[in-house]
Protein backbone atom coordinates (compact mmCIF):
# COMPACT_ATOMS: atom_id res chain seq x y z
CA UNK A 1 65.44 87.06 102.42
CA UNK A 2 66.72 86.05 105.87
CA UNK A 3 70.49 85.88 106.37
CA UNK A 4 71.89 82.76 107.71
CA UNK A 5 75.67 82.92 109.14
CA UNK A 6 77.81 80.13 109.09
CA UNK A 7 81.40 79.26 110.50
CA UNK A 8 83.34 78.19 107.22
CA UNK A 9 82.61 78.08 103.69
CA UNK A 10 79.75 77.50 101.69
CA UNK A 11 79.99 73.71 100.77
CA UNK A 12 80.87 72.57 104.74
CA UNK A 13 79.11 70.64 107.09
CA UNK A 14 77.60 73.79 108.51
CA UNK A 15 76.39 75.04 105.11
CA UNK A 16 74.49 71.30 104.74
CA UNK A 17 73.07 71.88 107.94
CA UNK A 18 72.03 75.64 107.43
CA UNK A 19 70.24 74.13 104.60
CA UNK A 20 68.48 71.58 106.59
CA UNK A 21 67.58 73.47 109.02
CA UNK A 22 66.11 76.52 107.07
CA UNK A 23 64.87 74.07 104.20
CA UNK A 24 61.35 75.81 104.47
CA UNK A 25 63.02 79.31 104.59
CA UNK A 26 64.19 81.83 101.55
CA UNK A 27 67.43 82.34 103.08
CA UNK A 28 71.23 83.58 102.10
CA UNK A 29 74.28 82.20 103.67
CA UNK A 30 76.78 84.15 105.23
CA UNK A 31 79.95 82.57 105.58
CA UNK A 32 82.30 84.01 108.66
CA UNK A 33 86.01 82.82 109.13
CA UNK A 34 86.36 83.08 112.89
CA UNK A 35 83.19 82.30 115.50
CA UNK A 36 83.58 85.83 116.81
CA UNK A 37 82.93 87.22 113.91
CA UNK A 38 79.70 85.35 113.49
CA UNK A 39 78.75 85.96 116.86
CA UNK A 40 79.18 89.45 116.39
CA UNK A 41 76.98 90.16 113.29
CA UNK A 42 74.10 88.03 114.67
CA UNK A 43 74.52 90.56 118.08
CA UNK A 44 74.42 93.63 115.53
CA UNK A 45 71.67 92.15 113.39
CA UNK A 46 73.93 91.74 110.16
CA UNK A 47 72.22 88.62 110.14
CA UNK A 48 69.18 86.75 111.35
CA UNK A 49 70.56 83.55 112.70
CA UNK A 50 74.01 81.01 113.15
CA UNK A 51 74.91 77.54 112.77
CA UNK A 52 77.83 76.58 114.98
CA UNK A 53 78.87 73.74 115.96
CA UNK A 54 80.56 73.19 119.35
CA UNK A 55 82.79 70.41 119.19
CA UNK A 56 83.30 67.41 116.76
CA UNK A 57 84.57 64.18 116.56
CA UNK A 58 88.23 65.07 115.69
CA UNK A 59 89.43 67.96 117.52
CA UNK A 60 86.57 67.68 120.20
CA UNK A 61 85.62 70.66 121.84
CA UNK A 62 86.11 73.66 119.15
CA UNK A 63 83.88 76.47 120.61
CA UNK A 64 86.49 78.85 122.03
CA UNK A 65 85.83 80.85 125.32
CA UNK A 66 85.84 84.42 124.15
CA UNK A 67 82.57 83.33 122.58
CA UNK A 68 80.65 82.55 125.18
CA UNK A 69 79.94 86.02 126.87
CA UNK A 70 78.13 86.58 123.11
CA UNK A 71 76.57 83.77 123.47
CA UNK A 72 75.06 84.15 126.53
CA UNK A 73 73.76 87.83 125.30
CA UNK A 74 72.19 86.30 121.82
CA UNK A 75 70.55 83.52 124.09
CA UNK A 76 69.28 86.14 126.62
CA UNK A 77 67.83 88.53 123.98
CA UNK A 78 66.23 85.45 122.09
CA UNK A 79 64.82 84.06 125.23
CA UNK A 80 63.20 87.46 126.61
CA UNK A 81 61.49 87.89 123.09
């Protein structure tokens, strides 16, 4: 069963979209508190995959900069694949 990480709790917007998303997929979701912790266990394959979001329509942009640099590594490795 593929593991699906999501920032926040099972129940949230991300969880509807994991859902979505993976609606053709046996999957689990992970829920993760902060985005680096997400970020990290997709990096050391804890999980498969994330669903982040990167801004909304409240707070606006919500993505903070310390997770960007893991970012960038999880879209390199994906892309070189």
């Amino acid at each position: 069963m593929k593991k699906i990480g999501i920032q926040g709790i099972k129940g949230s917007f991300h969880h509807e979209v994991a859902e979505l998303l993976y609606e053709e997929t046996s999957f689990e979701v992970i829920p993760f508190h902060t985005f680096d912790g997400l970020a990290k266990a997709v990096v050391d394959g804890s999980i498969a995959e994330a669903v982040i979001d990167i801004e909304n329509s409240i707070a606006g942009y919500i993505l903070p900069a310390t997770i960007w640099p893991l970012l960038e590594n999880i879209i390199w490795e994906y892309s070189t694949n």
